[in-house]
C-alpha atoms as a PDB file:
ATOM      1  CA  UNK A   1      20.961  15.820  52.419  1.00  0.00           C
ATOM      2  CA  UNK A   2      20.131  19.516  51.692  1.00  0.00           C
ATOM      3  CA  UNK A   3      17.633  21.763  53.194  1.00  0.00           C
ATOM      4  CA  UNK A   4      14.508  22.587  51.316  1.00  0.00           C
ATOM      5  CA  UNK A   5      13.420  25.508  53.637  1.00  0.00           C
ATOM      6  CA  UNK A   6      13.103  29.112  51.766  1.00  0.00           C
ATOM      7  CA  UNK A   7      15.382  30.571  54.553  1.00  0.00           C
ATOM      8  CA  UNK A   8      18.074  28.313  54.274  1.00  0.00           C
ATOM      9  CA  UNK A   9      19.753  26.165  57.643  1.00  0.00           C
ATOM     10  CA  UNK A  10      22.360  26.599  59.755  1.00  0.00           C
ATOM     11  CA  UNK A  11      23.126  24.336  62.437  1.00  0.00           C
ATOM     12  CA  UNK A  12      26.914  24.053  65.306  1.00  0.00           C
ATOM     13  CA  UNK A  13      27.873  21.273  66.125  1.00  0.00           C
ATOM     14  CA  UNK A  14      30.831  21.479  68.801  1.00  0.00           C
ATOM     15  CA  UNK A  15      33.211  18.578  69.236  1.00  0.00           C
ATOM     16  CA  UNK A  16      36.814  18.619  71.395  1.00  0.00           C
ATOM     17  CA  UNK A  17      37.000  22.297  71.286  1.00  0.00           C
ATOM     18  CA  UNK A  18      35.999  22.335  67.477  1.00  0.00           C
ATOM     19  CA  UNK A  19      32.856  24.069  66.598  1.00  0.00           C
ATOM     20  CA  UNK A  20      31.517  23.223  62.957  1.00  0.00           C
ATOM     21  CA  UNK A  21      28.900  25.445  61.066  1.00  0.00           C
ATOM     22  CA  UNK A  22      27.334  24.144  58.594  1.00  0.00           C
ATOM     23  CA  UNK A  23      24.963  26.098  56.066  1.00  0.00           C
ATOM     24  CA  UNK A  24      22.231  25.302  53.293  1.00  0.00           C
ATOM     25  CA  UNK A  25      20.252  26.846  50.899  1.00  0.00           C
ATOM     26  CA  UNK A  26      17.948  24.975  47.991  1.00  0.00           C
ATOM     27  CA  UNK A  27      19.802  27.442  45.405  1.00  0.00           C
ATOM     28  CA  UNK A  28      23.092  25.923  45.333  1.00  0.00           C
ATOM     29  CA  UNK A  29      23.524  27.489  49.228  1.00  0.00           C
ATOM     30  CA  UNK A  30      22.938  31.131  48.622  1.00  0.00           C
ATOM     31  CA  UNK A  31      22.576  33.553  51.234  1.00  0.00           C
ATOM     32  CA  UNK A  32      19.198  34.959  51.393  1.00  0.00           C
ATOM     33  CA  UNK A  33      19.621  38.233  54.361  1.00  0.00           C
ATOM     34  CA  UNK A  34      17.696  36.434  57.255  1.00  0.00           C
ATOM     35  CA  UNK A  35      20.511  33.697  56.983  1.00  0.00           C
ATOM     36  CA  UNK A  36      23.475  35.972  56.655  1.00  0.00           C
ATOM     37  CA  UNK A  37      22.279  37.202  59.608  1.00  0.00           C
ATOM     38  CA  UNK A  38      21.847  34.449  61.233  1.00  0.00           C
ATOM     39  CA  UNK A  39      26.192  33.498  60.235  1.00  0.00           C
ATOM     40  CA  UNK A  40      26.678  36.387  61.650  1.00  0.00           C
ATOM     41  CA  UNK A  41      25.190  36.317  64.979  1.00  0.00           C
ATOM     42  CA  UNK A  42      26.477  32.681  65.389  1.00  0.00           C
ATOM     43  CA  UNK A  43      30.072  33.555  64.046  1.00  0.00           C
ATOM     44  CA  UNK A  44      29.990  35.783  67.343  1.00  0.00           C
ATOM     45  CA  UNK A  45      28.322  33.393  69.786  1.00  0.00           C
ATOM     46  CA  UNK A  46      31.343  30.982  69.151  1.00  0.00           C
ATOM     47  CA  UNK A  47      33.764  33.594  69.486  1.00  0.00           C
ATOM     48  CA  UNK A  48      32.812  34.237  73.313  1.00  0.00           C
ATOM     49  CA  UNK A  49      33.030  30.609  73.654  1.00  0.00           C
ATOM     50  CA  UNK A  50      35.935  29.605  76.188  1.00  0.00           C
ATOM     51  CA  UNK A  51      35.354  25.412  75.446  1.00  0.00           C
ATOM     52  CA  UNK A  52      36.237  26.599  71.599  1.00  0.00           C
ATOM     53  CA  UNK A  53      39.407  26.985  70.086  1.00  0.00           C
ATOM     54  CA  UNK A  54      38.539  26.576  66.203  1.00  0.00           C
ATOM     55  CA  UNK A  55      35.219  26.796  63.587  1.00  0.00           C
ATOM     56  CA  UNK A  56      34.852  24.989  60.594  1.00  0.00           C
ATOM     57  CA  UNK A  57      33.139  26.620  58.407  1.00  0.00           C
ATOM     58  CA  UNK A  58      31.690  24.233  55.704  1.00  0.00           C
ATOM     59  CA  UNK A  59      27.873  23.678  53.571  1.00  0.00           C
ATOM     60  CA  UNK A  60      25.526  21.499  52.900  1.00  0.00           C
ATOM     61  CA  UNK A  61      25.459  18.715  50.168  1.00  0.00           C
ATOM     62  CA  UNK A  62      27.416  17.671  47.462  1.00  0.00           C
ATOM     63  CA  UNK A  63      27.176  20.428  44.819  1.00  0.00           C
ATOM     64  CA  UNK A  64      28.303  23.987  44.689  1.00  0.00           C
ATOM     65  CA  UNK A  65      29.837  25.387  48.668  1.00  0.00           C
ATOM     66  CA  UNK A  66      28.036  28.515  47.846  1.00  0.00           C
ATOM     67  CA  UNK A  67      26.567  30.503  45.073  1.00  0.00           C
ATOM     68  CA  UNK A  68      26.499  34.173  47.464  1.00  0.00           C
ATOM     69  CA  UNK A  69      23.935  36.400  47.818  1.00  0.00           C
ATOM     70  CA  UNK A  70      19.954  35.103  47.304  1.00  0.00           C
ATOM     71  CA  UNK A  71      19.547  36.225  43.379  1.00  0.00           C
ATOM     72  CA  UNK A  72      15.739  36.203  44.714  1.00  0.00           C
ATOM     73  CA  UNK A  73      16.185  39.155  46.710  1.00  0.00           C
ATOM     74  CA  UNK A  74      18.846  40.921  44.710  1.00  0.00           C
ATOM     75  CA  UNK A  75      16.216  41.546  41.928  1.00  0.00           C
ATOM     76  CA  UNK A  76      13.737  42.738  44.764  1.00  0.00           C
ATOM     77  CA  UNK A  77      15.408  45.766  45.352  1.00  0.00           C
ATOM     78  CA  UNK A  78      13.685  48.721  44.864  1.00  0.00           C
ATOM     79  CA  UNK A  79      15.999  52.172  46.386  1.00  0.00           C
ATOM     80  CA  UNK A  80      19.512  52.851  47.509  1.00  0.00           C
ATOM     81  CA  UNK A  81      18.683  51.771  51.460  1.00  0.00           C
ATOM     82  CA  UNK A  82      17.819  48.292  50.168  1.00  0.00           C
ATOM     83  CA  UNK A  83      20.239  47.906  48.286  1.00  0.00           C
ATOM     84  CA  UNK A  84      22.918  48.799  50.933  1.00  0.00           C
ATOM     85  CA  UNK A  85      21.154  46.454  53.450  1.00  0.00           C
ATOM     86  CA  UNK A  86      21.071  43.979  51.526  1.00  0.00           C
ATOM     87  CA  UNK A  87      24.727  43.928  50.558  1.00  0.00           C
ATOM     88  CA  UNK A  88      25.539  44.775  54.162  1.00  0.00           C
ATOM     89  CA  UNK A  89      24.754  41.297  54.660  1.00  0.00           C
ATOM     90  CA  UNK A  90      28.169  39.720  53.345  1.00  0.00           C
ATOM     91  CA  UNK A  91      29.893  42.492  54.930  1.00  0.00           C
ATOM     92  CA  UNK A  92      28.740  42.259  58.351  1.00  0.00           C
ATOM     93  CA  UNK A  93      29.576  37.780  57.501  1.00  0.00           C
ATOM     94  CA  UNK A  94      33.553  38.963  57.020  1.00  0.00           C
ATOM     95  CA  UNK A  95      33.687  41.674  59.431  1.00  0.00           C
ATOM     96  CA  UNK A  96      32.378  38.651  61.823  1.00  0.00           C
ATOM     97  CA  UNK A  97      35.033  36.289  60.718  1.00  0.00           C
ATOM     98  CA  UNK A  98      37.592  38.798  60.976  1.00  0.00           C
ATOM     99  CA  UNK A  99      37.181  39.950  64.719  1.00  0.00           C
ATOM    100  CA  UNK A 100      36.469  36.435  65.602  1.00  0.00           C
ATOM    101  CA  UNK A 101      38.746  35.478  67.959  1.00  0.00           C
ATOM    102  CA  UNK A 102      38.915  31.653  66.915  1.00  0.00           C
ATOM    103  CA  UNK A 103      40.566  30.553  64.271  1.00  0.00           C
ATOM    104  CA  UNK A 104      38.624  29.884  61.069  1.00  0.00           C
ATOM    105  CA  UNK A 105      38.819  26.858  58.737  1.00  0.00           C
ATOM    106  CA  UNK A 106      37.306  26.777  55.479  1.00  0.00           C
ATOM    107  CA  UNK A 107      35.639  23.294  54.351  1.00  0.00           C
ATOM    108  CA  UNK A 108      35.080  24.242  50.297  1.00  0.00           C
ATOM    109  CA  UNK A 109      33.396  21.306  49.000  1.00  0.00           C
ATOM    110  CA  UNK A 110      32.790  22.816  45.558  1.00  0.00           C
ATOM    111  CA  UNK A 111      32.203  25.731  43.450  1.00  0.00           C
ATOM    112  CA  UNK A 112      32.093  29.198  45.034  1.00  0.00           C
ATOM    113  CA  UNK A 113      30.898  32.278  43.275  1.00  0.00           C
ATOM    114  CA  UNK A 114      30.096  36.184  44.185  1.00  0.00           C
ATOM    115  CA  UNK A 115      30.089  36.384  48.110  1.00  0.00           C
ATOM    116  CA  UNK A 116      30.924  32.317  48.197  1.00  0.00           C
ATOM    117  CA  UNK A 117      34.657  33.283  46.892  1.00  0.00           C
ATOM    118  CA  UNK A 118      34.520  36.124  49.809  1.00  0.00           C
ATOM    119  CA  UNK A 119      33.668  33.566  52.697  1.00  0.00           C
ATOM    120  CA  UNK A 120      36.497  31.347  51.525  1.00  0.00           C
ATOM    121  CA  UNK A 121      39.086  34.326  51.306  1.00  0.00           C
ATOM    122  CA  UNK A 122      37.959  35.494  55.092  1.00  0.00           C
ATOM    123  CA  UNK A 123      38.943  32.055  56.477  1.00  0.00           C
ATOM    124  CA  UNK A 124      41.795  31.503  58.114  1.00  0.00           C
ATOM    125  CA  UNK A 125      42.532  28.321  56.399  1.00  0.00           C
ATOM    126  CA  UNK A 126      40.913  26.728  53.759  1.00  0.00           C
ATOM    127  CA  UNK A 127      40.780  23.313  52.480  1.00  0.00           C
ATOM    128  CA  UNK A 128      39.225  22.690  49.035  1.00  0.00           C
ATOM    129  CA  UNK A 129      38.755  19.678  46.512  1.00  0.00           C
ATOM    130  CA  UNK A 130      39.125  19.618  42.960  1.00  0.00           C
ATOM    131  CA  UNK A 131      35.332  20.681  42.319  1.00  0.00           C
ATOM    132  CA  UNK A 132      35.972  24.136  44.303  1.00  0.00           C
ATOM    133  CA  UNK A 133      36.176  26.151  41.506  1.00  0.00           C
ATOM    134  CA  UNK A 134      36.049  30.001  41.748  1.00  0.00           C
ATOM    135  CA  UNK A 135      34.063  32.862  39.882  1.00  0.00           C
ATOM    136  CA  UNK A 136      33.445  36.494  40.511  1.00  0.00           C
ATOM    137  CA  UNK A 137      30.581  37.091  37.999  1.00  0.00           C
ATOM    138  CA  UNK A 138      29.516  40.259  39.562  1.00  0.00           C
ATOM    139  CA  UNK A 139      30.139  42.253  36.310  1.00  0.00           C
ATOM    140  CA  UNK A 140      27.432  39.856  34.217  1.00  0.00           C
ATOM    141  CA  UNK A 141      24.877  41.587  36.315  1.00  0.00           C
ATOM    142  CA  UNK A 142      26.182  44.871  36.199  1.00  0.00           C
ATOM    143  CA  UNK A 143      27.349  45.338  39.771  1.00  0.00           C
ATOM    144  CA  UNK A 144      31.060  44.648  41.407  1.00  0.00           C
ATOM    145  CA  UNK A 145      32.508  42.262  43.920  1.00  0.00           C
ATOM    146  CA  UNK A 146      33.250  45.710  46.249  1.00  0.00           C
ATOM    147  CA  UNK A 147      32.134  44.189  49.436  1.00  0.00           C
ATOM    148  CA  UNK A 148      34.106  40.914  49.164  1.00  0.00           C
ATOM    149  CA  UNK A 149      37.195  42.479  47.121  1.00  0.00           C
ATOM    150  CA  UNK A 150      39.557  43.350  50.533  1.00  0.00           C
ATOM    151  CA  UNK A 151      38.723  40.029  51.999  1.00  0.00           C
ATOM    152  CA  UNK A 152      39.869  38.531  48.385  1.00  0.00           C
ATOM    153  CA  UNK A 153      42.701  40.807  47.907  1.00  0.00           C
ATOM    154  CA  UNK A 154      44.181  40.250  50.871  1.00  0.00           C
ATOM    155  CA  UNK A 155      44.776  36.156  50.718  1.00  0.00           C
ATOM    156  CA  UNK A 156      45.360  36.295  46.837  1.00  0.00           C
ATOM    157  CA  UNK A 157      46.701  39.590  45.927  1.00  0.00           C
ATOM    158  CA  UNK A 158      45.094  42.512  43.616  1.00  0.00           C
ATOM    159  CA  UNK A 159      46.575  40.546  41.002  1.00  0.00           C
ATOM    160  CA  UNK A 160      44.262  37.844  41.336  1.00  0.00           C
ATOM    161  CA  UNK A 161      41.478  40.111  42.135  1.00  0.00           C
ATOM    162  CA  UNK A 162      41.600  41.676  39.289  1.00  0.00           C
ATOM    163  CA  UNK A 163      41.811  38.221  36.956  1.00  0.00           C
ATOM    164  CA  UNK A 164      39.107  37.207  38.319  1.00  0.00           C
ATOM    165  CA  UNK A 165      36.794  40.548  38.287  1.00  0.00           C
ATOM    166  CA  UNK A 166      37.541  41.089  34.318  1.00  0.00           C
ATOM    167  CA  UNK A 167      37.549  38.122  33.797  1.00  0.00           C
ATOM    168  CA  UNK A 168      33.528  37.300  34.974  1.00  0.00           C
ATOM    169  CA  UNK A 169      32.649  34.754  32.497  1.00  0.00           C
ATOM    170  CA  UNK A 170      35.833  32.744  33.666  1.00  0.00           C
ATOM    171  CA  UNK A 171      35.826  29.920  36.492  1.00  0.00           C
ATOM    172  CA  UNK A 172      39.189  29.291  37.717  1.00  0.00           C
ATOM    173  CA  UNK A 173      40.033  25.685  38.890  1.00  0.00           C
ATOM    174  CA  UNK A 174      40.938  24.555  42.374  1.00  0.00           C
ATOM    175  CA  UNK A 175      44.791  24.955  41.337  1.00  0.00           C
ATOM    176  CA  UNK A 176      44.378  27.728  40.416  1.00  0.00           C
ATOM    177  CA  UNK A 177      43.031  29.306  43.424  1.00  0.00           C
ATOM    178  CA  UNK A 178      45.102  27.048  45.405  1.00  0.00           C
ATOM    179  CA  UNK A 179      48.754  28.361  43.886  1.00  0.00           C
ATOM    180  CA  UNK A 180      47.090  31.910  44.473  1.00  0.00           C
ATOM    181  CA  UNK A 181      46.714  31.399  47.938  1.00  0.00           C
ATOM    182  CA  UNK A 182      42.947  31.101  48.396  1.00  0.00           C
ATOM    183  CA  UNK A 183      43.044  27.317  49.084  1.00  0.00           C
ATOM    184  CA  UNK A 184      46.044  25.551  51.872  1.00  0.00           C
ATOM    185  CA  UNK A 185      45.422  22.057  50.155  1.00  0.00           C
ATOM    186  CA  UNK A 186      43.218  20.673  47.800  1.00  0.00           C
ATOM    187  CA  UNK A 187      42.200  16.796  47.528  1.00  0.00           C
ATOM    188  CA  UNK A 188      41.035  14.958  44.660  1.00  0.00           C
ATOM    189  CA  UNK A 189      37.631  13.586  46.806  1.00  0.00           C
ATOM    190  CA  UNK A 190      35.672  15.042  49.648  1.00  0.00           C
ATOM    191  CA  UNK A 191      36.048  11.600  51.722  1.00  0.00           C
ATOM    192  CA  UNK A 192      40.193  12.740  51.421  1.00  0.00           C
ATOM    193  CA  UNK A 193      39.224  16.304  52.358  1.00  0.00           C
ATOM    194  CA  UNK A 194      37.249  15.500  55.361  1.00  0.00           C
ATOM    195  CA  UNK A 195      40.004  12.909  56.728  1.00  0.00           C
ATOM    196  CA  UNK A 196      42.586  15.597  56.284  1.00  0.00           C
ATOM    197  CA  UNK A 197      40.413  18.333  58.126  1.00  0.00           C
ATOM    198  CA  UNK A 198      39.931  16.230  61.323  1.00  0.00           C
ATOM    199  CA  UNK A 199      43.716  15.832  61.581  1.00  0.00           C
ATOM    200  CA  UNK A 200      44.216  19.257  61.113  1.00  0.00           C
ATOM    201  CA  UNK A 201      41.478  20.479  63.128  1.00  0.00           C
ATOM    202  CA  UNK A 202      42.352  18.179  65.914  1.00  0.00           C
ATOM    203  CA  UNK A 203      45.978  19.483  66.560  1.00  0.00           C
ATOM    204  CA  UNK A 204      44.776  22.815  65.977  1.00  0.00           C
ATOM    205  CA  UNK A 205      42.484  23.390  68.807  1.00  0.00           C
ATOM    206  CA  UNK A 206      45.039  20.964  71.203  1.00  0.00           C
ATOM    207  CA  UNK A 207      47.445  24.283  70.874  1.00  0.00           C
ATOM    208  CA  UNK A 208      47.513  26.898  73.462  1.00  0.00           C
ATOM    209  CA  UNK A 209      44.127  28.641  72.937  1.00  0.00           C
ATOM    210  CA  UNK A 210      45.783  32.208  73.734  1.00  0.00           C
ATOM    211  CA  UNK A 211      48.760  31.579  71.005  1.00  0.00           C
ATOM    212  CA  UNK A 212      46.061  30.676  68.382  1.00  0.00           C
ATOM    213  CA  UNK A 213      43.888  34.105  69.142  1.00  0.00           C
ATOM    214  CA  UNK A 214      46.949  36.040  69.607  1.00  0.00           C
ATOM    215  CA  UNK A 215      47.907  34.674  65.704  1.00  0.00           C
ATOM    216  CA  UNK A 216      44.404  35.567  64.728  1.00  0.00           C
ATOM    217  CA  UNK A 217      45.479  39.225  65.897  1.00  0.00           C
ATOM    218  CA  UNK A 218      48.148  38.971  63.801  1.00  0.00           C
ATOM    219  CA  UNK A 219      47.046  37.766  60.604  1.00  0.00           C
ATOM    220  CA  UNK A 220      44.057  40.432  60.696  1.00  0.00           C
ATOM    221  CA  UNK A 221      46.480  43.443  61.752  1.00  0.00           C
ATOM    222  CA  UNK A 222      45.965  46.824  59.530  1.00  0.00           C
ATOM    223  CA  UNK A 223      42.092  45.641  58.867  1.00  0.00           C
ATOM    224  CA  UNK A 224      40.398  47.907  61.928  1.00  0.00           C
ATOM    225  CA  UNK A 225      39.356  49.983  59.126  1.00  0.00           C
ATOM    226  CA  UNK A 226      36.859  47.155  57.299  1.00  0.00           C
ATOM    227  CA  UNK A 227      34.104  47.994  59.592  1.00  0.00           C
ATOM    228  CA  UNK A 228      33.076  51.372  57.818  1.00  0.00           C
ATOM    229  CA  UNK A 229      34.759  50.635  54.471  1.00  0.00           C
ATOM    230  CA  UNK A 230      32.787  47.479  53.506  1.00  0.00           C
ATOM    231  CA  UNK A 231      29.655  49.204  54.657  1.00  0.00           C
ATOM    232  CA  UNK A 232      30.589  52.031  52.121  1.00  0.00           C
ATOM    233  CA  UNK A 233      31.372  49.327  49.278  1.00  0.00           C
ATOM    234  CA  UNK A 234      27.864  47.937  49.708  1.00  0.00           C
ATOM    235  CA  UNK A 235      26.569  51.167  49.107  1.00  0.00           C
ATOM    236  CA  UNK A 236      28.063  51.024  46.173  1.00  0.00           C
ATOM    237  CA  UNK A 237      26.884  47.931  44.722  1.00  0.00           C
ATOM    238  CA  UNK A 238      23.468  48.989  46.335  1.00  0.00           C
ATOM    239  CA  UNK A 239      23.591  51.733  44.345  1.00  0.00           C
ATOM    240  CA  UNK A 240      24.510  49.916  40.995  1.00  0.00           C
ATOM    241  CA  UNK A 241      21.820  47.857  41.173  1.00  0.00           C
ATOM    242  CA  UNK A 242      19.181  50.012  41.000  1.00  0.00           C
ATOM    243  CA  UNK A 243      20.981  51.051  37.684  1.00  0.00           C
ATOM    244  CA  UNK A 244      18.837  50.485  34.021  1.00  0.00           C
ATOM    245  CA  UNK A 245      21.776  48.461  33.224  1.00  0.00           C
ATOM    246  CA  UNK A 246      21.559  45.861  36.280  1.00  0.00           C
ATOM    247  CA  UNK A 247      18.017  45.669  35.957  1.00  0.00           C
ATOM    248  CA  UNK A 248      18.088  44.527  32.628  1.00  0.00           C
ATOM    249  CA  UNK A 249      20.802  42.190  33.118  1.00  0.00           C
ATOM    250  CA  UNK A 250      19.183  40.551  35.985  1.00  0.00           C
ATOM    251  CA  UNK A 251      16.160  40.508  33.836  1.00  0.00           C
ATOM    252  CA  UNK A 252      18.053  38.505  31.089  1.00  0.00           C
ATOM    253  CA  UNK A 253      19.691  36.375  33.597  1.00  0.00           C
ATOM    254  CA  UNK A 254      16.547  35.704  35.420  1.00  0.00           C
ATOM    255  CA  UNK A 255      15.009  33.988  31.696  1.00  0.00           C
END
């Protein structure tokens, strides 16, 4: 089942220290702003939670895990302050996930593109199947991946980063990402996935809760800085898209 409200879902479900947050969207689970917003403010209910030791982080339905930002409201944007807000959104997702003190674990059912490819790279762990193909089409439109690109860059390399920016016509299998680092494993069915992910989110949150947020420390060290710098790259792209350029490519993309 997938949600057929305009705003998208999101509903927690906690379970033996495990919280699971699952999102939805009628466009292939987009983020329109109100629900970004709405990740966001959950992402940092959990992480004041003492009975939680781990989120999943997973969507809705069987098709794509998430197709970023709401292409609705990206070609509503009128001046630079829109723009910035609106690509504030993702930012304000991965600065969540990143000072989060739980561990995150990233249920990619299928295809991710744009900001979907960002929320994968800003979990801690992520588990894909073979669907979960990856694209950064940003260019197509006229904009960038800038918000997204440290969260990316950091858990497959600039390398990687920059195959995929260039290359914005080009999805990239679930091996692909997986050998790059993006995915842990990948399964050839979701039933496989899902079997696997209790297991591992089972003896995850049975560990010593201050060992697993001390690691979470760790793995984000040298990122204190993302709080102004991903608000400056969504400037950026909030600037772009006011551009003649991105308007007429959203206006082609749109028919």
């Amino acid at each position: 089942m997938t949600t057929d409200r305009t705003d998208g879902s999101l509903y927690t479900k906690i379970q033996q220290k495990v919280a699971t947050i699952e999102f939805g969207h009628p466009a292939s689970n987009s983020f329109p702003s109100v629900l970004l917003q709405r990740l966001t403010d959950e992402l940092n209910t959990l992480g004041k939670n003492p009975d939680i030791n781990v989120i999943v982080l997973r969507s809705e339905g069987e098709g794509a895990f998430c197709a970023g930002a709401s292409f609705d409201e990206l070609i509503a944007i009128t001046n630079l302050k829109e723009g910035e807000k609106f690509f504030s959104g993702f930012a304000n997702v991965i600065n969540a996930m990143r000072k989060c003190p739980k561990l995150i674990v990233g249920r990619i059912h299928g295809k991710a593109v744009g900001g979907g490819v960002g929320l994968a790279a800003a979990c801690d762990y992520a588990m894909a199947t073979v669907d979960s193909a990856v694209k950064l089409s940003e260019f197509v439109i006229g904009i960038g991946p800038f918000v997204i690109a440290n969260a990316v860059e950091r858990k497959m390399g600039t390398a990687a980063l920059s195959e995929m920016t260039l290359a914005a016509h080009e999805w990239k299998n679930a091996y692909w990402a997986q050998q790059k680092g993006l995915y842990a494993k990948v399964f050839e069915t979701t039933a496989e996935l899902d079997k696997e992910l209790e297991i591992f989110t089972s003896k995850l949150a049975s560990y010593n809760p201050e060992a697993l947020a001390s690691m979470k420390k760790v793995l984000w060290e040298n990122t204190d800085n993302w709080d102004k710098l991903l608000v400056q790259r969504a400037a950026i792209s909030g600037k772009l898209v006011l551009s003649e350029f991105t308007k007429n490519a959203l206006a082609a993309f749109k028919k």
